[in-house]
Protein backbone atom coordinates (compact mmCIF):
# COMPACT_ATOMS: atom_id res chain seq x y z
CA UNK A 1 0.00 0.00 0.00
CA UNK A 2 1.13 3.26 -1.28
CA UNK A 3 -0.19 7.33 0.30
CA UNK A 4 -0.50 9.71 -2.48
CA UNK A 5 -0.45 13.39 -1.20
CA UNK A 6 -2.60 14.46 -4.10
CA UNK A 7 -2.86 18.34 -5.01
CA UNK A 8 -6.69 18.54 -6.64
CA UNK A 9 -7.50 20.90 -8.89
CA UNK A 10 -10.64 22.20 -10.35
CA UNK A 11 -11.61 25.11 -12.49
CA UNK A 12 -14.67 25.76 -14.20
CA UNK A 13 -13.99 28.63 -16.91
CA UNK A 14 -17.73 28.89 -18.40
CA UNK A 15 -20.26 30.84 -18.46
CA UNK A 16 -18.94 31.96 -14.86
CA UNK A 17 -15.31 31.56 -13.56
CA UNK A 18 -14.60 29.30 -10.58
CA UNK A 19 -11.56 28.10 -9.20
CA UNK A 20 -9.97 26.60 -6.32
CA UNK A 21 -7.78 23.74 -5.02
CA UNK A 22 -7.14 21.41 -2.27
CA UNK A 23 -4.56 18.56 -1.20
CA UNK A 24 -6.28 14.95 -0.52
CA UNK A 25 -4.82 11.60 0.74
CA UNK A 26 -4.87 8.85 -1.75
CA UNK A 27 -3.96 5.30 -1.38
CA UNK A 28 -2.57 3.42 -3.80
CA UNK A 29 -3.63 -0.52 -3.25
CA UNK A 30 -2.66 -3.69 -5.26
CA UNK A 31 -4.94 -6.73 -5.77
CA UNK A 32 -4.06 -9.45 -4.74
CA UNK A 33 -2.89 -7.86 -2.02
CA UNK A 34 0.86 -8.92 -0.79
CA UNK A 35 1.67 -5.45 1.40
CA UNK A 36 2.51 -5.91 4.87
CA UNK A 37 -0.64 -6.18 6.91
CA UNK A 38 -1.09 -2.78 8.94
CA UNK A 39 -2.15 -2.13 12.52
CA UNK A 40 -4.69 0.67 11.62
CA UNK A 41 -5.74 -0.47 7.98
CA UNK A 42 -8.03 -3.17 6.85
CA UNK A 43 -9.54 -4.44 3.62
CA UNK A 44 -13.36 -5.68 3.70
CA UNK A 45 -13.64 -5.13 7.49
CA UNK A 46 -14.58 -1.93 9.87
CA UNK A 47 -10.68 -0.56 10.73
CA UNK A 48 -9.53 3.39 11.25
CA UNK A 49 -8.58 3.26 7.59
CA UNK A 50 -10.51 0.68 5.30
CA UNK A 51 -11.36 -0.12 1.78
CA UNK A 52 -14.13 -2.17 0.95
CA UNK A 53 -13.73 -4.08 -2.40
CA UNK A 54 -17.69 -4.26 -3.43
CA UNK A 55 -18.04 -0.16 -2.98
CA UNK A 56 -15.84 -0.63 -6.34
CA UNK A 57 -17.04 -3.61 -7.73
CA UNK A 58 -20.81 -3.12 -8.80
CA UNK A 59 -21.45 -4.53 -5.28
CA UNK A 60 -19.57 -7.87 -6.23
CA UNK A 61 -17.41 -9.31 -3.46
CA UNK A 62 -14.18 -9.56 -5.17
CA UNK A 63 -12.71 -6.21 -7.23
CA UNK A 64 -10.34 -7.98 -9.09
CA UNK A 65 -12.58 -10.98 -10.06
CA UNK A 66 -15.32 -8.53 -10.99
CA UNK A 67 -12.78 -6.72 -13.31
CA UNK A 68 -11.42 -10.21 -14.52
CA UNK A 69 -15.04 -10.87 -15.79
CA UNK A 70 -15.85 -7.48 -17.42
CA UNK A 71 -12.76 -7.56 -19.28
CA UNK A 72 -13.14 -10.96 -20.11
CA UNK A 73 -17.03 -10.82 -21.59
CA UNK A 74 -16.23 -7.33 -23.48
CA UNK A 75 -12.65 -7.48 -24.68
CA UNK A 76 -11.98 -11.30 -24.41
CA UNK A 77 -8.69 -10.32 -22.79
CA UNK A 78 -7.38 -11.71 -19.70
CA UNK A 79 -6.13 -9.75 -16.52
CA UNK A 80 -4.27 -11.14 -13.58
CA UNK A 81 -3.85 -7.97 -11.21
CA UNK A 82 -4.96 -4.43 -10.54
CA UNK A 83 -4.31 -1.41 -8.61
CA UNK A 84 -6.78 0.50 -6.93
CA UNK A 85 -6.51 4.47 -6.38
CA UNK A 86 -9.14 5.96 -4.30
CA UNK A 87 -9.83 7.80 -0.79
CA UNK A 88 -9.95 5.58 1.85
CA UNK A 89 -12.79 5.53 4.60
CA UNK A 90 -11.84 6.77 7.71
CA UNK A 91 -13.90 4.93 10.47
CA UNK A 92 -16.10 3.44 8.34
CA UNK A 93 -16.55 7.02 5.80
CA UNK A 94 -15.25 8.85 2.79
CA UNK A 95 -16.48 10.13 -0.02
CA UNK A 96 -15.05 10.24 -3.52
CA UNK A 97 -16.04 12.18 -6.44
CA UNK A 98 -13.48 9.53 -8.51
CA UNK A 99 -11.93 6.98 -7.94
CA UNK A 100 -9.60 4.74 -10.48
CA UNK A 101 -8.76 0.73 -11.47
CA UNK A 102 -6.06 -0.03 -13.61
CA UNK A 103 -6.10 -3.66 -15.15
CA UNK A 104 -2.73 -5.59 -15.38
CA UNK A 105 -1.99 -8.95 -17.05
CA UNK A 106 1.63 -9.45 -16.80
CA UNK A 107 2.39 -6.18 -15.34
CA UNK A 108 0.92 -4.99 -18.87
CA UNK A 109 -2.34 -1.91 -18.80
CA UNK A 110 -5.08 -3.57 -19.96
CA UNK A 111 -7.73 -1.36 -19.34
CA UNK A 112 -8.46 1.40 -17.13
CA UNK A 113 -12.13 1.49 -14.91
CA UNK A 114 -13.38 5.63 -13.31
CA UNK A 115 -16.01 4.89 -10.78
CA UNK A 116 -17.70 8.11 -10.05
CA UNK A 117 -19.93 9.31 -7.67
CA UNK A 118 -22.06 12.12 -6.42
CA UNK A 119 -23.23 13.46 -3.77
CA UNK A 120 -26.68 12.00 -4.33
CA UNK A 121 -25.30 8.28 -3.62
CA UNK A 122 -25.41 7.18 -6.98
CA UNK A 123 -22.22 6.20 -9.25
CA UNK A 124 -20.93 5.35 -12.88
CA UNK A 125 -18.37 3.26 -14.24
CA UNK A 126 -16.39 4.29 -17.30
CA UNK A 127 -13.94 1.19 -19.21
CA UNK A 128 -11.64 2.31 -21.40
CA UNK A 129 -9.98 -0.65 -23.21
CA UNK A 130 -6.17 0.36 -23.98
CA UNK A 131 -4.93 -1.38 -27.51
CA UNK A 132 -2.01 -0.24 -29.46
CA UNK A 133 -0.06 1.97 -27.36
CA UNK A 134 3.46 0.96 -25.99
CA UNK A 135 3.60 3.64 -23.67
CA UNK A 136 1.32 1.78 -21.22
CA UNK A 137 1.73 3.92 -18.32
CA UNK A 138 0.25 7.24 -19.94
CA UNK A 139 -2.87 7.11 -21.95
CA UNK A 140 -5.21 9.91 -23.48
CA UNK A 141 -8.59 9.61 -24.11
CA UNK A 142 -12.16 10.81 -24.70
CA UNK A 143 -15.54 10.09 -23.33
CA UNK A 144 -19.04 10.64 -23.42
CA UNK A 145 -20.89 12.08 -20.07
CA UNK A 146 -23.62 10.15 -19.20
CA UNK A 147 -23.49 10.65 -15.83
CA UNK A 148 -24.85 14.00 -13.55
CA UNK A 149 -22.01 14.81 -11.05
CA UNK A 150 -23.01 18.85 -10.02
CA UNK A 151 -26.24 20.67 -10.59
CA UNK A 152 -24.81 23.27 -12.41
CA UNK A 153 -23.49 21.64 -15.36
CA UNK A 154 -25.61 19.32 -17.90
CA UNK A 155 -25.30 15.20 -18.68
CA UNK A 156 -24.73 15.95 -22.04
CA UNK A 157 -20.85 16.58 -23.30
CA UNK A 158 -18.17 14.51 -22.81
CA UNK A 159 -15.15 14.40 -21.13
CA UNK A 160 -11.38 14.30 -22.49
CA UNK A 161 -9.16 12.01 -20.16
CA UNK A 162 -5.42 11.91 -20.03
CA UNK A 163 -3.18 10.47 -17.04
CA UNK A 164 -0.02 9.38 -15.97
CA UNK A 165 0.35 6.29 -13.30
CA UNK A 166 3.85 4.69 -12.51
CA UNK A 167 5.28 3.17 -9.46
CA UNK A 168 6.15 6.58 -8.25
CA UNK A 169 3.49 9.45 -8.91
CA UNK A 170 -0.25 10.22 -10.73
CA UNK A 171 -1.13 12.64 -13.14
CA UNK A 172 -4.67 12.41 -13.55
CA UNK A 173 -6.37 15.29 -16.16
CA UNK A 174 -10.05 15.36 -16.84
CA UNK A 175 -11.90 17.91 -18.35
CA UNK A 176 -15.27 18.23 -19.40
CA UNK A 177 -16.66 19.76 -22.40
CA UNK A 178 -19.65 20.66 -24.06
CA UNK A 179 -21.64 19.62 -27.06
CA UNK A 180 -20.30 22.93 -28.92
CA UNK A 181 -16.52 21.59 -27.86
CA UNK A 182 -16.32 24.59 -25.19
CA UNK A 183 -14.17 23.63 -22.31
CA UNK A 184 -16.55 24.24 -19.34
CA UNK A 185 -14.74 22.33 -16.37
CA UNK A 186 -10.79 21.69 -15.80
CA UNK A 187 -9.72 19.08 -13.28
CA UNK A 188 -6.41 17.53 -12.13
CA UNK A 189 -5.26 15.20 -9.54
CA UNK A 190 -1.46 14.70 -8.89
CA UNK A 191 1.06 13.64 -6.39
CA UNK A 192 4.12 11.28 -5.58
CA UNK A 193 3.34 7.84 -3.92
CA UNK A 194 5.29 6.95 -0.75
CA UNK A 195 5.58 3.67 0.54
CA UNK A 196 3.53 2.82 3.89
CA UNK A 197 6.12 0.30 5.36
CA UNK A 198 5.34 0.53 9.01
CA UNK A 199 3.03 1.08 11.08
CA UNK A 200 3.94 4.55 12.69
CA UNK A 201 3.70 5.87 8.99
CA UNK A 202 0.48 4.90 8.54
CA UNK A 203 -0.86 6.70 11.86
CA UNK A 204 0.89 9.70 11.42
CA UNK A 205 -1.45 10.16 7.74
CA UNK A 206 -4.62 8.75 10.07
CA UNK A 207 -5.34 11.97 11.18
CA UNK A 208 -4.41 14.28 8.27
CA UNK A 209 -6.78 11.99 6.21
CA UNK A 210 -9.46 12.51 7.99
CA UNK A 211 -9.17 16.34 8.02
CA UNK A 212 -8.99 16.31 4.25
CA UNK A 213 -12.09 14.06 4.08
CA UNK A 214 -14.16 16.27 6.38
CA UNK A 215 -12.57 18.79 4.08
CA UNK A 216 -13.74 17.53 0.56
CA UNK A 217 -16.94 17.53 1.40
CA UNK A 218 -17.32 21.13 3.19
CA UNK A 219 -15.51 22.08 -0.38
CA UNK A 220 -18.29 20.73 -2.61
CA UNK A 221 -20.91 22.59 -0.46
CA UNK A 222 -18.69 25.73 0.24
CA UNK A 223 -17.99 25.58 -4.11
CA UNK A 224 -21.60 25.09 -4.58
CA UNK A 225 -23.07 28.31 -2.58
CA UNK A 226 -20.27 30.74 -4.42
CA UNK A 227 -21.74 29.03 -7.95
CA UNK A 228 -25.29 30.24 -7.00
CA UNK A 229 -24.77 33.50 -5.48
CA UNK A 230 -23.10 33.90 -9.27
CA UNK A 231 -26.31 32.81 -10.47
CA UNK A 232 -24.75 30.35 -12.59
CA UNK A 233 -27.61 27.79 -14.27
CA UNK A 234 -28.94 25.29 -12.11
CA UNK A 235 -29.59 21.85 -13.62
CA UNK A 236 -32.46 19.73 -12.28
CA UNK A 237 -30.96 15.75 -11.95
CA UNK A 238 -32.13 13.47 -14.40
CA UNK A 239 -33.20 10.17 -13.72
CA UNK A 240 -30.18 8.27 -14.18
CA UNK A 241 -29.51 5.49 -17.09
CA UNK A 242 -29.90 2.25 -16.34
CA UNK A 243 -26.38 0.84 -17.72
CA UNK A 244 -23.78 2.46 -15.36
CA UNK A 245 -21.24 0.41 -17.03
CA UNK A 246 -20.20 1.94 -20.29
């Protein structure tokens, strides 16, 4: 297991300017799991720090059999591992607006998996399959938004990923667009991963973690009051798709 003291950006440039930023903790978290076992973190059970694998796995059991399968039945490729980069609960909560799954067969990207999530408790998944590219650990690509994340921006558009996972840092870019190609929303996520090797590590991050969580959310609300005293448009949800694996 791997902490990722991640600098978040966001900035929304139309039709009224917003910006801020914040740092998060990440963990970075390999399945099948062969870290050292942790005092103060657990996976599948209530800990100070914990991960539960079906909050990422379509409420399957298993993350990386659930992953194994989807790749299997829609790209009839195999995958043997995967790495997990998301928020961690904090006695038993967290929230986060994205997390990400990268697929690995033979230390080789397969495919990655976004699972995101609003504040409304509902989530999307979004598989992008990665084929004829050698530089495995970088990829840049483009999707369509089917999923409502604030209430003042629409479904419709699409989103333009690019990131950049090795063994030592992420560079995660996504920005959205609209249907005319205007660049609405910027986002980033980056920072260097550090090795949690003992125990005393891992506490000292306990409690910064669970600043920045209580944090994250009072920045959603806090971002969401300066949007309407802008009067910027206000978007009623939609009743969301059915498929929230695309």
């Amino acid at each position: 297991m791997k902490f990722i003291k991640a600098l978040v950006f966001h900035r929304r440039n139309f039709p009224k300017v917003n910006e801020f930023n914040y740092v998060s903790n990440y963990i970075s978290i390999c399945l099948p799991l062969k870290d050292k076992k942790t005092n103060f973190f657990s996976l599948n059970k209530f800990n100070i720090l914990s991960i539960y694998e079906k909050e990422y796995a379509y409420e399957h059991e298993n993350l990386l059999e659930w992953c194994k399968e989807i790749v299997r039945e829609r790209y009839k490729k195999n995958i043997d591992s995967l790495e997990l980069i998301t928020m961690p609960k904090i006695l038993g909560y967290a929230f986060n607006p994205v997390s990400f799954i990268f697929c690995y067969f033979q230390k080789k990207l397969v495919c990655t998996i976004l699972k995101v999530n609003n504040t409304f408790s509902e989530n999307h998944y979004y598989i992008n399959y990665i084929k004829n590219n050698e530089e495995k650990h970088e990829q840049n690509y483009n999707i369509e938004k089917l999923f409502h994340v604030s209430p003042f921006l629409p479904r419709e558009g699409y989103y333009k990923v690019k990131y950049k996972n090795n063994d030592d840092c992420i560079q995660f870019y996504i920005d959205y667009y609209d249907n005319n190609d205007n660049n609405i929303l910027q986002t980033s996520i980056s920072g260097k991963k550090v090795n949690v090797d003992k125990n005393i590590i891992l506490l000292k991050n306990i409690f910064i973690t669970g600043f920045l969580v209580a944090r994250v959310i009072y920045l959603i609300h806090f971002q969401a009051i300066k949007l309407y005293f802008k009067k910027a448009k206000f978007y009623k949800k939609p009743k969301q798709n059915e498929d929230r694996l695309t």
